[in-house]
Every structure is written in structure tokens, then in C-alpha cells.
Protein backbone atom coordinates (compact mmCIF):
# COMPACT_ATOMS: atom_id res chain seq x y z
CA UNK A 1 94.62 97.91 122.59
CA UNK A 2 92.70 100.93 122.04
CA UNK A 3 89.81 100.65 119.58
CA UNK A 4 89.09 103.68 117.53
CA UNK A 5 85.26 104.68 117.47
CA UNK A 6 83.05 107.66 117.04
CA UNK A 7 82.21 107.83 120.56
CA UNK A 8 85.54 108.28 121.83
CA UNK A 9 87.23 109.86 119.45
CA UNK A 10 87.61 113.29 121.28
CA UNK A 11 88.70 112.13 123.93
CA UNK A 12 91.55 110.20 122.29
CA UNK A 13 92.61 113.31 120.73
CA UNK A 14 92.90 115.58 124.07
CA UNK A 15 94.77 112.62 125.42
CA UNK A 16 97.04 113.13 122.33
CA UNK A 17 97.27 117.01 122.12
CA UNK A 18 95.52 116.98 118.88
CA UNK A 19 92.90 118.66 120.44
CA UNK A 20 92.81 121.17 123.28
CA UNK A 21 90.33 119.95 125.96
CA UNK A 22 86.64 122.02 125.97
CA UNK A 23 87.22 122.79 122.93
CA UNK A 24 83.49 121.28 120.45
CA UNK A 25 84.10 119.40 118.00
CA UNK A 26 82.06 117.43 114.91
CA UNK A 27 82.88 114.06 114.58
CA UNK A 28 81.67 111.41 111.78
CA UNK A 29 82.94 108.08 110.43
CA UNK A 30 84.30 108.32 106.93
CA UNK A 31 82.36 105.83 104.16
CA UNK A 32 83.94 103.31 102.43
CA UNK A 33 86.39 102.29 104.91
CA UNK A 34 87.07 98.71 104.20
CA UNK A 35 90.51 98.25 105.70
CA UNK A 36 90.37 100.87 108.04
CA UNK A 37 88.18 102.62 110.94
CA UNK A 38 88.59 106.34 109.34
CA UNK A 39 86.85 109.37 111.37
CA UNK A 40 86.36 113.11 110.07
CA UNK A 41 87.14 115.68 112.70
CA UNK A 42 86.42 119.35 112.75
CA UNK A 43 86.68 122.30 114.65
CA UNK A 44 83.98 125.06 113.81
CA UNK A 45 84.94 127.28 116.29
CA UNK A 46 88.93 127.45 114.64
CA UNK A 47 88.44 125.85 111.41
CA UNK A 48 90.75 123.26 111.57
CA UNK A 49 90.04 119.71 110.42
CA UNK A 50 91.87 115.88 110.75
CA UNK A 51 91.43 112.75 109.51
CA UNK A 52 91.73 109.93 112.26
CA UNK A 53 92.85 106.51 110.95
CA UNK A 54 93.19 103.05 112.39
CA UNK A 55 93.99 100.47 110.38
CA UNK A 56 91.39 97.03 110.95
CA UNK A 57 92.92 93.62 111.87
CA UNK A 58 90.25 92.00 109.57
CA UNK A 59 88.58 93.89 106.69
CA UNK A 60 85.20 94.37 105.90
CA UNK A 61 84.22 92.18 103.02
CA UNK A 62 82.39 88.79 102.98
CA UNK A 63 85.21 86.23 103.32
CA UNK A 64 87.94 86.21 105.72
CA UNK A 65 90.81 88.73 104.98
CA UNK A 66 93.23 89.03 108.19
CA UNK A 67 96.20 91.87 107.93
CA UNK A 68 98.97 92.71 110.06
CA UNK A 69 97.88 96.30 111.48
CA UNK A 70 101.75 97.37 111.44
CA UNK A 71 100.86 98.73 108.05
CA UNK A 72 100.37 102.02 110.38
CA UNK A 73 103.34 102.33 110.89
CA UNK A 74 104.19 101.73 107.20
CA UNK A 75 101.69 104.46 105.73
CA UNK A 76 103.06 107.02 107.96
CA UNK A 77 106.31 106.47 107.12
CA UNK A 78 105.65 106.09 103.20
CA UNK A 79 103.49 109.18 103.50
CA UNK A 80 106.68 111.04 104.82
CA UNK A 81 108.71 109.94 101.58
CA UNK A 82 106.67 110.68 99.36
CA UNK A 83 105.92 114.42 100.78
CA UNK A 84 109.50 115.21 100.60
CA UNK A 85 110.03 113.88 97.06
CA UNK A 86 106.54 115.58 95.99
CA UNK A 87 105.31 118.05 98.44
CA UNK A 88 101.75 119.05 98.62
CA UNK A 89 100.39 115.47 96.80
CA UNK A 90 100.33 113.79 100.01
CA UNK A 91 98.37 114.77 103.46
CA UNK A 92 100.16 115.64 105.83
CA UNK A 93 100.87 114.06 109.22
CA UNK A 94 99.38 115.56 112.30
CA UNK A 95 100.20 112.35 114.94
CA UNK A 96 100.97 109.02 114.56
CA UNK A 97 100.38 106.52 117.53
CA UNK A 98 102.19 103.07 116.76
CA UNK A 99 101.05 101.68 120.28
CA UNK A 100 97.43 101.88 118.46
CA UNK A 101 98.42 101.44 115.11
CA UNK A 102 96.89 105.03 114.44
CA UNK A 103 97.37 108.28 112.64
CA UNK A 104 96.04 111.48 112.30
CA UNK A 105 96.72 113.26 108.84
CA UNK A 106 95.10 116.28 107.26
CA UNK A 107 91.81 116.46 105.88
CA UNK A 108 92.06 117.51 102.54
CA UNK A 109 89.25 120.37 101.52
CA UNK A 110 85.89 119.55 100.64
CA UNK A 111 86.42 120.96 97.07
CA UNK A 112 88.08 118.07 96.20
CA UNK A 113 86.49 114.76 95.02
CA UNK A 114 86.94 111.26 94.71
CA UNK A 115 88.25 110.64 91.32
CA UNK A 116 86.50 107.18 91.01
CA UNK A 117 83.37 108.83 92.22
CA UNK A 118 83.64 112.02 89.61
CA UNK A 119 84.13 109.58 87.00
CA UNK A 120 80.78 107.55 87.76
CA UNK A 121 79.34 111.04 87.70
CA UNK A 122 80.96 111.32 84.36
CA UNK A 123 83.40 113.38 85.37
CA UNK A 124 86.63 112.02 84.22
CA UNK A 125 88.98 114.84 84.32
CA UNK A 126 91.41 112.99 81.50
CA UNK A 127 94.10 115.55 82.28
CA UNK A 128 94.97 114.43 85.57
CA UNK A 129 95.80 111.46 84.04
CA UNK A 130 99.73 113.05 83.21
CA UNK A 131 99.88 113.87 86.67
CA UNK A 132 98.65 110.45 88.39
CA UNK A 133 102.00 108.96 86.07
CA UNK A 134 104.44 111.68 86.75
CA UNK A 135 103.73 111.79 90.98
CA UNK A 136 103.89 107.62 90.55
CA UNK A 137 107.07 108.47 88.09
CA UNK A 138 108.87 110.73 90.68
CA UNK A 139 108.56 108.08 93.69
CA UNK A 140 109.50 105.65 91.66
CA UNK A 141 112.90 106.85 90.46
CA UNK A 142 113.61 108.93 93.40
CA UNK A 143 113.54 105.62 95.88
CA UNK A 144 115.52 103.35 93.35
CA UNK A 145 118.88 104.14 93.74
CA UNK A 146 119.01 102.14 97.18
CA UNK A 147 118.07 99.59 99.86
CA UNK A 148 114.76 99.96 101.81
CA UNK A 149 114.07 102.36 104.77
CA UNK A 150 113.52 99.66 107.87
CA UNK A 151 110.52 101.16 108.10
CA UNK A 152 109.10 100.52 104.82
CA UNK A 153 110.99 96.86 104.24
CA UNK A 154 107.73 94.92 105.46
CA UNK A 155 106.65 92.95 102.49
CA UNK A 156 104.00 90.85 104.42
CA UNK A 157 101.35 93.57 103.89
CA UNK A 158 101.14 93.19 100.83
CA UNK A 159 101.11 89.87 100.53
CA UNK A 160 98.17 90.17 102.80
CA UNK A 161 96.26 92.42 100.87
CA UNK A 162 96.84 91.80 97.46
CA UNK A 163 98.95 89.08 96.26
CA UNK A 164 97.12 86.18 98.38
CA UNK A 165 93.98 87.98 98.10
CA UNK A 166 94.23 88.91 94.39
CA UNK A 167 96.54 86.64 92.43
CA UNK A 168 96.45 83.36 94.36
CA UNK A 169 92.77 83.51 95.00
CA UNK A 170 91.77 83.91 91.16
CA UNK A 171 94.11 80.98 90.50
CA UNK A 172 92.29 79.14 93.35
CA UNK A 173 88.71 79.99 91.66
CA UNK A 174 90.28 80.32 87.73
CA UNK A 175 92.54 77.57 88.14
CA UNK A 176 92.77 77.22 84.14
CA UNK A 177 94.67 80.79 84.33
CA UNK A 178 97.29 79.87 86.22
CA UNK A 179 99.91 79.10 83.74
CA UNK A 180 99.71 82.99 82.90
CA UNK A 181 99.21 84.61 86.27
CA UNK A 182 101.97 82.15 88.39
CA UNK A 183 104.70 83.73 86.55
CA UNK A 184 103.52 87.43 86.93
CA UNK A 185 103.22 86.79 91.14
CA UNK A 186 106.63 85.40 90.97
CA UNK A 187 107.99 88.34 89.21
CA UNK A 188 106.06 90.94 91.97
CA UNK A 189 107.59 88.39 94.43
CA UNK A 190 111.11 88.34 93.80
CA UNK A 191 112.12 91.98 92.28
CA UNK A 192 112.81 94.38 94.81
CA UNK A 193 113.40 98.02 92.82
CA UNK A 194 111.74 100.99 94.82
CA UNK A 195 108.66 102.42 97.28
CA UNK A 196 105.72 100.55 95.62
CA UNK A 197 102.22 102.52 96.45
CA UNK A 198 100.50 99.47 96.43
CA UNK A 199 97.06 101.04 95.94
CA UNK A 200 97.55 103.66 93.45
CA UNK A 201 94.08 104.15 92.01
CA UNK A 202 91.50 106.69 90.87
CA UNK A 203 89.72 105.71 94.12
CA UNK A 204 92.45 106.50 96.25
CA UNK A 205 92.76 110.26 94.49
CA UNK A 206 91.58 113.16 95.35
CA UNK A 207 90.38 115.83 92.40
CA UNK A 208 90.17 119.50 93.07
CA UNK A 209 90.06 123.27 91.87
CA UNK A 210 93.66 123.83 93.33
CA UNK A 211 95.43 120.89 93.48
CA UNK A 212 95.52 116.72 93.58
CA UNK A 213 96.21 114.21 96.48
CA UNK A 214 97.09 110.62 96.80
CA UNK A 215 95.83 108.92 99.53
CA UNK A 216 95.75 105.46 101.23
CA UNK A 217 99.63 104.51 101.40
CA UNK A 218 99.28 101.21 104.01
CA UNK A 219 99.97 98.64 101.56
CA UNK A 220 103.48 100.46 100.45
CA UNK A 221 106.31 98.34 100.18
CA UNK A 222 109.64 98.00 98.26
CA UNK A 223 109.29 95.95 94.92
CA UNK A 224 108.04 95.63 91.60
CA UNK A 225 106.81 99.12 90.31
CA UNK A 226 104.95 97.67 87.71
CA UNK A 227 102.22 96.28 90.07
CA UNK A 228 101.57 100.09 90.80
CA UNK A 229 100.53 100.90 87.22
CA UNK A 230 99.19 97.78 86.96
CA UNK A 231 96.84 98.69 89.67
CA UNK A 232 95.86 101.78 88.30
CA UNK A 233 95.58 100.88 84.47
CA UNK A 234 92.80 98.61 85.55
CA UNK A 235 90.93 100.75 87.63
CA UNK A 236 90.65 102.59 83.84
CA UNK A 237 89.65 99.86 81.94
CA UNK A 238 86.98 98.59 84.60
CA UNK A 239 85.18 102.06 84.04
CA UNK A 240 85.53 102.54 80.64
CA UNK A 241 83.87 98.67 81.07
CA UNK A 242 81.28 99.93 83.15
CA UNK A 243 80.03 102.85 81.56
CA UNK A 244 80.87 102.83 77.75
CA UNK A 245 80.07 106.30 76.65
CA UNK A 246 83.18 107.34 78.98
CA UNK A 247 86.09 105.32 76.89
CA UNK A 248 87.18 108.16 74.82
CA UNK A 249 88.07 110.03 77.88
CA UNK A 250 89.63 106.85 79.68
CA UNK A 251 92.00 106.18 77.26
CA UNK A 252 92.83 110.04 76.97
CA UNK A 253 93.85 109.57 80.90
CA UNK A 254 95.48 106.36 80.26
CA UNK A 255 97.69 107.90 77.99
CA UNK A 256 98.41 110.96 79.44
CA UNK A 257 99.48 108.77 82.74
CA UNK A 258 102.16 106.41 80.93
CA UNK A 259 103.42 109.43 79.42
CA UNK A 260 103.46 111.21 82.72
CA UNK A 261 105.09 108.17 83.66
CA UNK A 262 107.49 108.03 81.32
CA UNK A 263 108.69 111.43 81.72
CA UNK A 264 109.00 110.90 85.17
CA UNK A 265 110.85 107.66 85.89
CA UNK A 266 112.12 106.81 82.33
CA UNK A 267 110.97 105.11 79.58
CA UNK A 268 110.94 101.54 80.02
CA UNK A 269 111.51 101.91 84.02
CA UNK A 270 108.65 99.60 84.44
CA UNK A 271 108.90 97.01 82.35
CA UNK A 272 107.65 96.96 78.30
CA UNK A 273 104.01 98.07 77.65
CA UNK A 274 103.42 93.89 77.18
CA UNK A 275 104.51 93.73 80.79
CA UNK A 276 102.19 96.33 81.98
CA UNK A 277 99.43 94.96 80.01
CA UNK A 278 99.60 91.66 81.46
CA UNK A 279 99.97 92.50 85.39
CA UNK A 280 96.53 95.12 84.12
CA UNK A 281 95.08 91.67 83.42
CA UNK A 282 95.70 89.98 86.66
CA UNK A 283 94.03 92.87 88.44
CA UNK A 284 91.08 93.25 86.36
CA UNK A 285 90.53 89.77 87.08
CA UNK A 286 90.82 90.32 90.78
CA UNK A 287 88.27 92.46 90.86
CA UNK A 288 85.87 89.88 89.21
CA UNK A 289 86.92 86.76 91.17
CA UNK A 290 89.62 88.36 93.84
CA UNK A 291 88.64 88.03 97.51
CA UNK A 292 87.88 92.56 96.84
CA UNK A 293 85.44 92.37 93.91
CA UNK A 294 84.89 96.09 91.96
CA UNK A 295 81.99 97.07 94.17
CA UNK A 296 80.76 99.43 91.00
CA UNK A 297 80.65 96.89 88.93
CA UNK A 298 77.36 95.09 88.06
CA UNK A 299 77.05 91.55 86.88
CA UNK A 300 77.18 92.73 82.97
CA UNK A 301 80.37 94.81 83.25
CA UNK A 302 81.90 92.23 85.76
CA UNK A 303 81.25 89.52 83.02
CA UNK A 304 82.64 91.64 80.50
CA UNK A 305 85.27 92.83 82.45
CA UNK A 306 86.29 89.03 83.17
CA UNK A 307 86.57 88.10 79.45
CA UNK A 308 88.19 91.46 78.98
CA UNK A 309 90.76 90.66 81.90
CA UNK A 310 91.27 87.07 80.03
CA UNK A 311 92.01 88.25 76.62
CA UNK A 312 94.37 91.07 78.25
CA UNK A 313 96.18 87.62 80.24
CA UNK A 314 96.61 85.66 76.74
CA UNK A 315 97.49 88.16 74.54
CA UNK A 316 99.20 91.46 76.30
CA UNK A 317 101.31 92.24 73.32
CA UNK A 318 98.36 93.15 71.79
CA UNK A 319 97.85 96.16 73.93
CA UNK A 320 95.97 97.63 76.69
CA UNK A 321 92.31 98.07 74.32
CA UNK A 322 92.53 94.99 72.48
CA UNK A 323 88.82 94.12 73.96
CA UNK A 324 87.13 97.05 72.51
């Protein structure tokens, strides 16, 4: 199977049409690409610009972590969705190769920013926070009402990259927490309600002067939508963990996004704030002993985070902030 690369990356985009032939180009590998192989393309000459993604049959991290790469296939498809339902939130889709298990999307603007990245700058933008819950809000309701797309219904993804990764490998390593998180994975396991992002975080959002995009949809699935707020609840409380002074404006952004939320999908949709607090837990705490730990985390704030993640796991009717 073709192997995406720097070096030929023109060349597999003349062979697609994507690019006309003799026409320069500037090509360069996109950081952080743990799942993926993820390649910047520009034209100078015309201005136009691509992002070329293929998704990795192991990731990058220090143990073993195998994953079907039919989640291609998957992304583009839950990409398309979640246009329609929300247009301009999503990139869009220039090509998509299945025989590869590759896409090429739109490259959003340099303007915009990693969210996770502004907010270690100290940039937390708090105000996106309503919009992060009413996009998640509007997918959510809008794909409940019936059965999953085919293309969409592939559950093993995610069992790939986060339940056995994240849930059963802190029980392996924190086996004295398993009475609290078995229950939760059986829950994400079993209920079967609408798209589910799958890795709906500040580090998967894009910040800008004229407008916001979600990015990263190759671990969507139909289930549970409370892992998706879940997912990005503790993406919050790891930074307000990390860098203290920033906690004010965290929990301005966590509020604003379960209102968003709320407004969007319902109150309730998800399950009772107790039930979002606890399914926080189990991802803070796989990002402290998951096979994916936070990498801007540093051994005090993954400590802290860990006893934070604990008390969240024991006690979630005591709310979200309880640690403070």
C-alpha cells in the first residue's frame, strides 16, 4: 500500500488531480502527528493550500498501540455529517483515497491557533467555550433520531484508541479503581445514541479572528455522547491543573460549554452532571496512567492531576471542582 511521505507527496497529488502537474509546490510534515502521517501543502504561485492525511497502523508513543487504518474512511465520512449539520466548523474535503486510507481536506488559515496551545500561552479564549458545547450539542441531537450510517457503524476504532488504551489500561496499572471505572466502560460499551466525536478537545480546535474549527474526526463512532464531553471536560481540568493562575478562565469555558451544550442537545441529553463528572475522571486518569499520557503535563501536575482524577472517580456528585 502506498506510504504517505514528504518526498512523494507531489507526486501523489498529480496522480490524484489535486494538483496540476509543473505546477511548485511547498511541502512540510505537520507536528504532533501521533496517529497520523499529516503533510501541509501549498501553492504560492495560486494560493491554494491542503492538508494531506494518512492515518498510521501503529501510533507513535512508547508502548504498542495497533489501529485499524479504516478509520479513513470513517473521518471522511463523519467530517461530511457534521458539515451539513454545522457548516463552516469542519474542513472541508478535497479527496479521499480509501485504497490508501487517505484524505486531503482544507487547510484552515494560519490566523487560527491551536486552542490547547493558546491556552499554554495563556490564552484561553473562555468564550469559545459556548460554542465548543453547542457545535458538540447540534451533532449530537441532530444524529439521534436513528440507526448508524454503514459508514460510521465501526465501533472497533474506538475501542482501539481509547477504551483499551484508556479505561482498561488504567485498571490494568490502577487495579484498586476498577470497581468505579468497570461500570463507566460498560456503559460507553453498550449505549448506542448518536455520532460520537471521539476526540473532542481543545487540542483538536482551531481558534481564530473569523471563525472556529473542529478537527481530527477518525475515532467517530455511534454511542455514548457523554464520553465526548467527558473528553473535553478533562482536557479543562488538566490545564487549569497545570498552570493554576488560568482556573478562573477554565471554569468560565467549562461553563459556557455545558451551557452551550445544553442549549444545543437538551438538558440532560447526556446524562446528569454526576455522570459527566465521573467519565471526566476516567479520562483525567488516562492521561496520567493511559497508554497516551498528557504530554504537557509535568510530573507535579500529573501527580496532582492523578489524585484530582481519583477524588473526581469516588465522589462525582460532588462536582466537576471538588479538588480545588
Amino acid at each position: 500500500m502506498f506510504e504517505l511521505a514528504v518526498a512523494n507527496t507531489a507526486e501523489y497529488l498529480i496522480s490524484r488531480g489535486v494538483v496540476a502537474e509543473g505546477v511548485a509546490i511547498e511541502v512540510a510534515e505537520l507536528p504532533g502527528g501521533v496517529s497520523a502521517m499529516v503533510i501541509a501543502v501549498r501553492v504560492p504561485s495560486t494560493g491554494a493550500a491542503c492538508v494531506v492525511k494518512q492515518a498510521l497502523p501503529q501510533l507513535r508513543v512508547r508502548d504498542e498501540w495497533l489501529a485499524t487504518q479504516d478509520r479513513a474512511e470513517t473521518e471522511v465520512a463523519a467530517m461530511l455529517l457534521c458539515e451539513a449539520i454545522t457548516p463552516g466548523v469542519v474542513p472541508g474535503i478535497i479527496d479521499s483515497d480509501p485504497a490508501s486510507h487517505l484524505l486531503v481536506m482544507e487547510l484552515i488559515p494560519p490566523a487560527a491557533r491551536n486552542w490547547q496551545a493558546e491556552v499554554a500561552e495563556e490564552h484561553v479564549h473562555p468564550e469559545a467555550g459556548r460554542w465548543a458545547g453547542a457545535t458538540l450539542g447540534a451533532w449530537h441531537a441532530a444524529t439521534s433520531s436513528g440507526t448508524a450510517p454503514a459508514d460510521i457503524d465501526d465501533f472497533e476504532a474506538f475501542e482501539q484508541l481509547r477504551l483499551r488504551p484508556f479505561h482498561e489500561t488504567v485498571i490494568e496499572r490502577r487495579p484498586e479503581l476498577a470497581d468505579g471505572i468497570a461500570p463507566l466502560l460498560e456503559k460507553l460499551r453498550s449505549e448506542r445514541r448518536c455520532l460520537v466525536h471521539g476526540d473532542y478537545s481543545l487540542k483538536n480546535m482551531l481558534v481564530g479572528p473569523t471563525g472556529n474549527w473542529v478537527l481530527d474526526f477518525e475515532v467517530a463512532h455511534y454511542g455514548n455522547p457523554v464520553f465526548d464531553l467527558g473528553f473535553f471536560l478533562s482536557f479543562v481540568v488538566l490545564s487549569a491543573i497545570r498552570w493554576e493562575s488560568l482556573t478562573p478562565e477554565l471554569r468560565t469555558l467549562a461553563d459556557g460549554f455545558l451551557a452551550g451544550y445544553s442549549a444545543s442537545a437538551g438538558e440532560g441529553f447526556a446524562g446528569s452532571d454526576a455522570d459527566i463528572t465521573a467519565h471526566t475522571a476516567c479520562l483525567i486518569l488516562a492521561r496520567t496512567d493511559g497508554k497516551s499520557p498528557a504530554q504537557f503535563l509535568d510530573p507535579p501536575s500529573r501527580e496532582r492531576a492523578r489524585e484530582a482524577g481519583i477524588m473526581l472517580l469516588r465522589r462525582p456528585e460532588r462536582g466537576l471542582w471538588q479538588w480545588l
